[in-house]
N, C-alpha and C. Protein backbone atom coordinates (compact mmCIF):
# COMPACT_ATOMS: atom_id res chain seq x y z
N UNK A 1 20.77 -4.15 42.71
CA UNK A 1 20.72 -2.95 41.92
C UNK A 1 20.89 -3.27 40.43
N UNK A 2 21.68 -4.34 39.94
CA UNK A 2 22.25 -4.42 38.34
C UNK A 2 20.82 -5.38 38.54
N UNK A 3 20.40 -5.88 39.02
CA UNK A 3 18.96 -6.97 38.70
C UNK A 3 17.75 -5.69 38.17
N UNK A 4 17.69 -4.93 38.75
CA UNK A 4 17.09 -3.68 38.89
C UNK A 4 17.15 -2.97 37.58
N UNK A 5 18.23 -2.81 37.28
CA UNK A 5 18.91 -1.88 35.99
C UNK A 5 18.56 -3.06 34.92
N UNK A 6 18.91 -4.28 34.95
CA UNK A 6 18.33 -5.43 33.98
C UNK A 6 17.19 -5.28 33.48
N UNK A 7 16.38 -5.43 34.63
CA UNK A 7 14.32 -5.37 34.48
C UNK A 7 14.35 -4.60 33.81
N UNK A 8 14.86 -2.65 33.99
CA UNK A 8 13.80 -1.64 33.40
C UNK A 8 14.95 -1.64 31.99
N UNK A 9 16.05 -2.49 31.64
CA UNK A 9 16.09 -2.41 30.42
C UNK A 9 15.52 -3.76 29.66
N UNK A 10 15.23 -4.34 29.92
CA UNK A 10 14.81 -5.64 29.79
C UNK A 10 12.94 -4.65 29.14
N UNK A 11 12.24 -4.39 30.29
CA UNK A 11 11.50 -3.13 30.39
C UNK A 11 11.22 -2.55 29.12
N UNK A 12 12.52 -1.58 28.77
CA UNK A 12 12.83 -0.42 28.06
C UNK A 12 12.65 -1.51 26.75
N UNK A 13 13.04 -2.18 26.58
CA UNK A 13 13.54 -3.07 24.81
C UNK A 13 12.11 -3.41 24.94
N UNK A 14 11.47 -4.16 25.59
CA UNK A 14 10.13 -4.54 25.48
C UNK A 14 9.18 -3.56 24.66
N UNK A 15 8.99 -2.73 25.17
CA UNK A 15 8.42 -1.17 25.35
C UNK A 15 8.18 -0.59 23.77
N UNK A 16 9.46 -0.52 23.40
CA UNK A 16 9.67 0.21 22.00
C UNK A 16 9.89 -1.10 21.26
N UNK A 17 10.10 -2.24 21.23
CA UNK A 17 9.50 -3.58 20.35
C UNK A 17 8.16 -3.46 20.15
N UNK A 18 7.11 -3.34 20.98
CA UNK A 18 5.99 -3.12 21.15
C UNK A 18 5.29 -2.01 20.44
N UNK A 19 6.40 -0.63 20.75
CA UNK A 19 5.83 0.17 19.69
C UNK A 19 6.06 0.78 18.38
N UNK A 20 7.11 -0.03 17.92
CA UNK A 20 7.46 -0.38 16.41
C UNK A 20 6.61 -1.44 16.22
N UNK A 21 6.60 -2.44 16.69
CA UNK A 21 5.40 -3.41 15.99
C UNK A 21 4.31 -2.82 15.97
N UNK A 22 3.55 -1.87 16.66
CA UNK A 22 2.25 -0.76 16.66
C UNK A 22 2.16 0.58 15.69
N UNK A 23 3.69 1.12 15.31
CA UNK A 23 3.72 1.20 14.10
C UNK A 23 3.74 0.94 12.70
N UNK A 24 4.60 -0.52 12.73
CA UNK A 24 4.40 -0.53 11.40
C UNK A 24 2.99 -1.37 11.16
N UNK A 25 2.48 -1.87 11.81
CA UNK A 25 0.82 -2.52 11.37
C UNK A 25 -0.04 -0.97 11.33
N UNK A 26 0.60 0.34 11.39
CA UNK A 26 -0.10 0.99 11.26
C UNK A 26 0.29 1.55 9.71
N UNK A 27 1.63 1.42 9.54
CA UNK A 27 2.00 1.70 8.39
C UNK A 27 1.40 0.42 7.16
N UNK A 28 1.41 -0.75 7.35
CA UNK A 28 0.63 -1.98 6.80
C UNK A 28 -0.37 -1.42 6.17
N UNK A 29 -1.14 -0.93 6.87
CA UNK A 29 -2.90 -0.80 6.94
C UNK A 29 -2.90 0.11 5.93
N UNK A 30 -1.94 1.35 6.16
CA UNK A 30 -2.21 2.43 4.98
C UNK A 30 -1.38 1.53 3.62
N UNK A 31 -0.94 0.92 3.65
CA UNK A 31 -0.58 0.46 2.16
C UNK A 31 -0.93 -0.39 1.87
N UNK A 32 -2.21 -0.98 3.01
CA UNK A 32 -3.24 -1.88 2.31
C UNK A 32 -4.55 -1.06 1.67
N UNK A 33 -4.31 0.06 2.24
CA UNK A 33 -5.41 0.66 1.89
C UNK A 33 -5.12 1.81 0.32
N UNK A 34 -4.34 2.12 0.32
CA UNK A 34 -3.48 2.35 -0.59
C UNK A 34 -3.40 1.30 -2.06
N UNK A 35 -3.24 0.23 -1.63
CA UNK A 35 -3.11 -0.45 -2.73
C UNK A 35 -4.69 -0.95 -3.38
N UNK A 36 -5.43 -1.18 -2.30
CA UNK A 36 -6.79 -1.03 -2.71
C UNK A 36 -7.41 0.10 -3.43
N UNK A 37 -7.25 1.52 -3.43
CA UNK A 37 -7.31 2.84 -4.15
C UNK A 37 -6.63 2.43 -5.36
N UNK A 38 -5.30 2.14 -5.78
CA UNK A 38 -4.66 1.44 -6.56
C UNK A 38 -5.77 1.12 -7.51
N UNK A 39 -5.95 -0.27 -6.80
CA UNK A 39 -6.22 -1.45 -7.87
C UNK A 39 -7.76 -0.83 -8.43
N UNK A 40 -8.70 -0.13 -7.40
CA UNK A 40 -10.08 1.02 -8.01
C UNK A 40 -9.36 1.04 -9.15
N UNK A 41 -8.62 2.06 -8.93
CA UNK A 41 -7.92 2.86 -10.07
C UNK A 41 -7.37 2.44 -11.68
N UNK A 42 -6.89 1.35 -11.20
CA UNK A 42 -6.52 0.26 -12.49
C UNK A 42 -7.58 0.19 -13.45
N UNK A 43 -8.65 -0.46 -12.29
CA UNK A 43 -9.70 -1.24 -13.09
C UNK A 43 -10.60 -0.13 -13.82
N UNK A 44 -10.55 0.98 -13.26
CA UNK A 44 -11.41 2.20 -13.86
C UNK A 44 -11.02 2.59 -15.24
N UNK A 45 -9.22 2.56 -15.18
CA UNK A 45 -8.04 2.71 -16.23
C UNK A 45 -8.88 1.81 -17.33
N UNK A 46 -8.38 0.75 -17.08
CA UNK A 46 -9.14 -0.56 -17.80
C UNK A 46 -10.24 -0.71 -18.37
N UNK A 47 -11.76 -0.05 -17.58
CA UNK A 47 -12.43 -0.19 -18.15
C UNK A 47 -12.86 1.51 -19.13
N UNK A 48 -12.51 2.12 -18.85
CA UNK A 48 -12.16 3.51 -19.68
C UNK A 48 -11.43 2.75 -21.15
N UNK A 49 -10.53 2.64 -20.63
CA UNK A 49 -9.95 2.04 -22.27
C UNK A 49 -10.16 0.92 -23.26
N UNK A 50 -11.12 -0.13 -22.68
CA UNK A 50 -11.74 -0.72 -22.96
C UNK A 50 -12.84 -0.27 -23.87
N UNK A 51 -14.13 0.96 -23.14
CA UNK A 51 -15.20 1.79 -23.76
C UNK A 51 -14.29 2.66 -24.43
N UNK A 52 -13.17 3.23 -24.81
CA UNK A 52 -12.67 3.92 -25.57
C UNK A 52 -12.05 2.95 -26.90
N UNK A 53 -11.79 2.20 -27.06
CA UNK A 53 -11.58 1.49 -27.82
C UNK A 53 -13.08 0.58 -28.79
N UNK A 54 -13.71 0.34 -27.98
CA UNK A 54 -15.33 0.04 -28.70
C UNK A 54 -15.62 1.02 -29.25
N UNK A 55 -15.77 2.58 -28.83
CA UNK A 55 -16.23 3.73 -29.38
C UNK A 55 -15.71 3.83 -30.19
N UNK A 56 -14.07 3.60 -30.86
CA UNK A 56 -13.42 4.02 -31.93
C UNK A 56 -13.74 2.66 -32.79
N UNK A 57 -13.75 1.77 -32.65
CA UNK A 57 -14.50 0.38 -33.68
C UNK A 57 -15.95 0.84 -33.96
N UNK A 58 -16.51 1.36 -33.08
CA UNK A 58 -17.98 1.65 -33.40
C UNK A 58 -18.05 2.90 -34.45
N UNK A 59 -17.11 3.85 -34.41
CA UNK A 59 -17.18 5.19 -34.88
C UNK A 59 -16.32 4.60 -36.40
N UNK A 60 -15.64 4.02 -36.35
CA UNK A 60 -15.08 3.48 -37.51
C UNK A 60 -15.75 2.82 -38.74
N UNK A 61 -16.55 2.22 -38.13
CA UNK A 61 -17.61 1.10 -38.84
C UNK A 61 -18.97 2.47 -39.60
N UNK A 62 -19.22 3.57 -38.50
CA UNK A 62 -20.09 4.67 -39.17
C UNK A 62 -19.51 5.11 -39.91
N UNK A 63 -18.77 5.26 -39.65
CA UNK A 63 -17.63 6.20 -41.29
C UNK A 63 -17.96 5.99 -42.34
N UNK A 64 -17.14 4.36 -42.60
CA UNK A 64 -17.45 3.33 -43.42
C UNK A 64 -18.60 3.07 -44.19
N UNK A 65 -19.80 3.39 -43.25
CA UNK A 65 -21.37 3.15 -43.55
C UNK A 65 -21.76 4.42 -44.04
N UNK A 66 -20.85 5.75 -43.69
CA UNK A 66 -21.63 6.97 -44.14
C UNK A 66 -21.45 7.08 -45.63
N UNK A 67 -19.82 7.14 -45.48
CA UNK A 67 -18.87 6.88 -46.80
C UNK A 67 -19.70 6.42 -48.28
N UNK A 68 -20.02 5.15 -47.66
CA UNK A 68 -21.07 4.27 -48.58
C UNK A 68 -22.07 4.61 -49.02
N UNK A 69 -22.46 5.17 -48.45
CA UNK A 69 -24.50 6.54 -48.44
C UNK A 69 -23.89 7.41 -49.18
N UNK A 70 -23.04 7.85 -49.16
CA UNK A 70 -22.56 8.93 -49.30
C UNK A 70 -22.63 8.56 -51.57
N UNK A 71 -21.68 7.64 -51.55
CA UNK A 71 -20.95 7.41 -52.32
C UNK A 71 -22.32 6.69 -53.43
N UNK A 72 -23.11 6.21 -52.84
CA UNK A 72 -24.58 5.51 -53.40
C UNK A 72 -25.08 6.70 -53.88
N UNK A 73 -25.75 7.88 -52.36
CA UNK A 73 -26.21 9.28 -53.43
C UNK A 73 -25.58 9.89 -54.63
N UNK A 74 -24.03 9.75 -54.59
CA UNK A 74 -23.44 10.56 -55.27
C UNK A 74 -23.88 10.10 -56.63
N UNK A 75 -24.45 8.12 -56.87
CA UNK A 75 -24.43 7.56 -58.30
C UNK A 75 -25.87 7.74 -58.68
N UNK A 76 -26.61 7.87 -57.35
CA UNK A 76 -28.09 8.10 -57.75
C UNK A 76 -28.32 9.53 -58.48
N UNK A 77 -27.66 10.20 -57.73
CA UNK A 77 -27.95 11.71 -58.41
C UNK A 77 -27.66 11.52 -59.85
N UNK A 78 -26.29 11.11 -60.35
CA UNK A 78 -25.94 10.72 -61.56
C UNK A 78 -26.55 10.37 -62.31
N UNK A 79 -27.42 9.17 -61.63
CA UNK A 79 -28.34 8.53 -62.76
C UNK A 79 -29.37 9.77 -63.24
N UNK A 80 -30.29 10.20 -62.39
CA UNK A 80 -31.15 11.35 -62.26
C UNK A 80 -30.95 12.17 -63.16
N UNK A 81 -29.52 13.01 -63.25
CA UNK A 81 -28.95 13.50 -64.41
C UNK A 81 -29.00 13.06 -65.48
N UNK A 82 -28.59 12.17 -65.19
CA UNK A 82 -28.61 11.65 -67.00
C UNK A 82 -29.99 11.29 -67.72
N UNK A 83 -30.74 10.55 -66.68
CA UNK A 83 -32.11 10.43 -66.95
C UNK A 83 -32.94 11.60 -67.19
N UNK A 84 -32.74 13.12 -66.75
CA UNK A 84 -33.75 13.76 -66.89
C UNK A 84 -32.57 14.63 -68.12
N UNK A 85 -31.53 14.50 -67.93
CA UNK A 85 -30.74 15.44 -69.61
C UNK A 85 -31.25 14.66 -70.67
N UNK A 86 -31.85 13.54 -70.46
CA UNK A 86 -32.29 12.51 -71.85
C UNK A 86 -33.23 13.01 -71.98
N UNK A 87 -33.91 13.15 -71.37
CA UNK A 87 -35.43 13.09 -71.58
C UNK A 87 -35.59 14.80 -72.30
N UNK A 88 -34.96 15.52 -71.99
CA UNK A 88 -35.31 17.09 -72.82
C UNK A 88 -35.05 17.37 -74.54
């Protein structure tokens, strides 16, 4: 009878070893999968801020270049002025 009572706990420990190890490789999987969504996520982060940072060097540099046009018409007109107030 105690040989008996041994087995089905012997049995019993087996049983639920078996299905904790069947849980947590189930829990594994989602935080492998999980961490893979993750790391998408990073790299998306990454490359977002990457093209956000070119756009502001790129938008910086037009400024700069408008600024300059800008600042060229302003001496051309000048000249123009003065050239055509001479001439009357």
């Amino acid at each position: 009878m105690e040989s008996r009572m041994d087995h089905r706990m012997v049995t019993l420990v087996t049983e639920v070893k078996e299905s904790l190890e069947r849980q947590i490789e189930g829990v594994a999987s989602r935080f492998d999968a999980q961490a893979i969504r993750l790391d998408r996520q990073a790299a998306m982060l990454q490359t977002g801020a990457r093209w956000t940072n070119r756009m502001i060097a790129w938008s910086e540099k037009v400024d700069v270049a408008h600024d300059k046009r800008i600042q060229e018409l302003g001496e051309l007109r000048t000249r123009v002025e003065k050239l055509e107030g001479g001439a009357k």
